[in-house]
Protein backbone atom coordinates (compact mmCIF):
# COMPACT_ATOMS: atom_id res chain seq x y z
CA UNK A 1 -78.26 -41.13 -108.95
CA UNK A 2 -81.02 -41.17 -111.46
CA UNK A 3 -81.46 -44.60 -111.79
CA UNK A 4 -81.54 -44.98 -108.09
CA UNK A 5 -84.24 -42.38 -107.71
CA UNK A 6 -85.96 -43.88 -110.46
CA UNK A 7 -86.22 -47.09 -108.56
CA UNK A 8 -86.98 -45.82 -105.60
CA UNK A 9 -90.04 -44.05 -107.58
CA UNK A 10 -91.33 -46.99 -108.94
CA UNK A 11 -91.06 -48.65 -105.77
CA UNK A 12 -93.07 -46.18 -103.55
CA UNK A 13 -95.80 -46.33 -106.55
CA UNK A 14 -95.81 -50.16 -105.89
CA UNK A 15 -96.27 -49.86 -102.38
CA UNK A 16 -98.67 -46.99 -102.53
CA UNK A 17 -100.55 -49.06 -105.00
CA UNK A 18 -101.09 -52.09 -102.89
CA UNK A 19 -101.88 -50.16 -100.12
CA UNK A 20 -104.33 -48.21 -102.18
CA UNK A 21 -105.77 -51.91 -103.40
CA UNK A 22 -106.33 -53.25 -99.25
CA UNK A 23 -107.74 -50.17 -98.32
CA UNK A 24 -110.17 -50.75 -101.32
CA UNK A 25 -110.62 -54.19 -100.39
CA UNK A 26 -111.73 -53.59 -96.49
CA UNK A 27 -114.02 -50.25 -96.91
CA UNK A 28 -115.96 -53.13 -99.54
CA UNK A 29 -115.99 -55.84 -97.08
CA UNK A 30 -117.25 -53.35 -94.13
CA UNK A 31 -119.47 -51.54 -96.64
CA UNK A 32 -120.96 -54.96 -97.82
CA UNK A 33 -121.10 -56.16 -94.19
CA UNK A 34 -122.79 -52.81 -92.83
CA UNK A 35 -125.39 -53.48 -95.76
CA UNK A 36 -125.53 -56.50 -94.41
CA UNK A 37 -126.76 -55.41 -91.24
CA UNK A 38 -129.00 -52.78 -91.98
CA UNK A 39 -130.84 -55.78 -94.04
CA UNK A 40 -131.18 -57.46 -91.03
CA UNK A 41 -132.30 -54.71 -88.93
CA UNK A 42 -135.06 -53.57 -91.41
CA UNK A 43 -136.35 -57.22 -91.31
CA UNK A 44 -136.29 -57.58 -87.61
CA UNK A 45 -137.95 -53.56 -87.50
CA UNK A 46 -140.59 -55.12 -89.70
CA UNK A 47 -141.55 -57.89 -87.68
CA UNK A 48 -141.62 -55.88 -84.45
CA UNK A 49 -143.85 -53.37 -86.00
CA UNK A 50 -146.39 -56.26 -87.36
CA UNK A 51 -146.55 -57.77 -84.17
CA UNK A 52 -146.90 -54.32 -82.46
CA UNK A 53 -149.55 -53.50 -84.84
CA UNK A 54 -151.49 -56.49 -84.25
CA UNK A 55 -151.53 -56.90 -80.93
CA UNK A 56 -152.58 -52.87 -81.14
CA UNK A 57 -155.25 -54.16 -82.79
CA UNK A 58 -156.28 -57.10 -80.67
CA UNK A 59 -156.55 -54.91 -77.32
CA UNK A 60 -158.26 -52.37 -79.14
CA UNK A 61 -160.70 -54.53 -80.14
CA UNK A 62 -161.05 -56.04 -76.58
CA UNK A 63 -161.94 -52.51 -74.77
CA UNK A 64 -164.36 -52.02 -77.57
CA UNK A 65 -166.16 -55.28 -76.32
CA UNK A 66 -165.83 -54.78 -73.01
CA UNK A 67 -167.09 -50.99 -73.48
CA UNK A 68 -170.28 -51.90 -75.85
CA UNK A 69 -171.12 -55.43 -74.20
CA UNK A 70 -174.31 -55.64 -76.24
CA UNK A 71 -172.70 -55.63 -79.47
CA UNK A 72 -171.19 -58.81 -78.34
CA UNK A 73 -174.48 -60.53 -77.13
CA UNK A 74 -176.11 -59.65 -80.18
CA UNK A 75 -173.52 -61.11 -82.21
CA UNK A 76 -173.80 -64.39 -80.53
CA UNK A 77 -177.59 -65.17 -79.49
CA UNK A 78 -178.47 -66.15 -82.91
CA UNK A 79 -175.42 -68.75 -82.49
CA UNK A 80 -176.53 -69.65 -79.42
CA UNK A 81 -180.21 -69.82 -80.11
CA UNK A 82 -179.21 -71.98 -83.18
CA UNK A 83 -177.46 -74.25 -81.18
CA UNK A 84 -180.31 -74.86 -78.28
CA UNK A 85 -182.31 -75.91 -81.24
């Protein structure tokens, strides 16, 4: 009866084991693919916010020279007196 529970024992700490073992096994794959991800979504985050930012930047820049037109003439009639020379 002993040796029969005995082997049963060591059995269910075999199984238990290997189960333990997969388990461990697929929470690192997810984990490692979820890092994965996040990577990825920081990079793409990133980009969107550079582009964002300078095209922000770009219309901004366009009111103010649409606002303040002689800024822009005075920046350009010495290139344009230079070039009628």
């Amino acid at each position: 009866m002993r040796l029969r529970l005995a082997n049963q024992v060591r059995t269910l700490v075999g199984l238990t084991s290997q189960l333990v073992h997969d388990v461990d096994q697929e929470v690192t794959h997810e984990r490692t693919q979820a890092l994965a991800s996040t990577e990825r979504a920081r990079d793409q985050l990133a980009l969107v916010l550079s582009v964002t930012a300078a095209f922000t930047l770009l219309m901004a820049h366009r009111v103010w020279l649409v606002r303040n037109p002689q800024y822009h003439r005075a920046t350009w009639q010495p290139w344009t007196r230079a070039q009628k020379l």
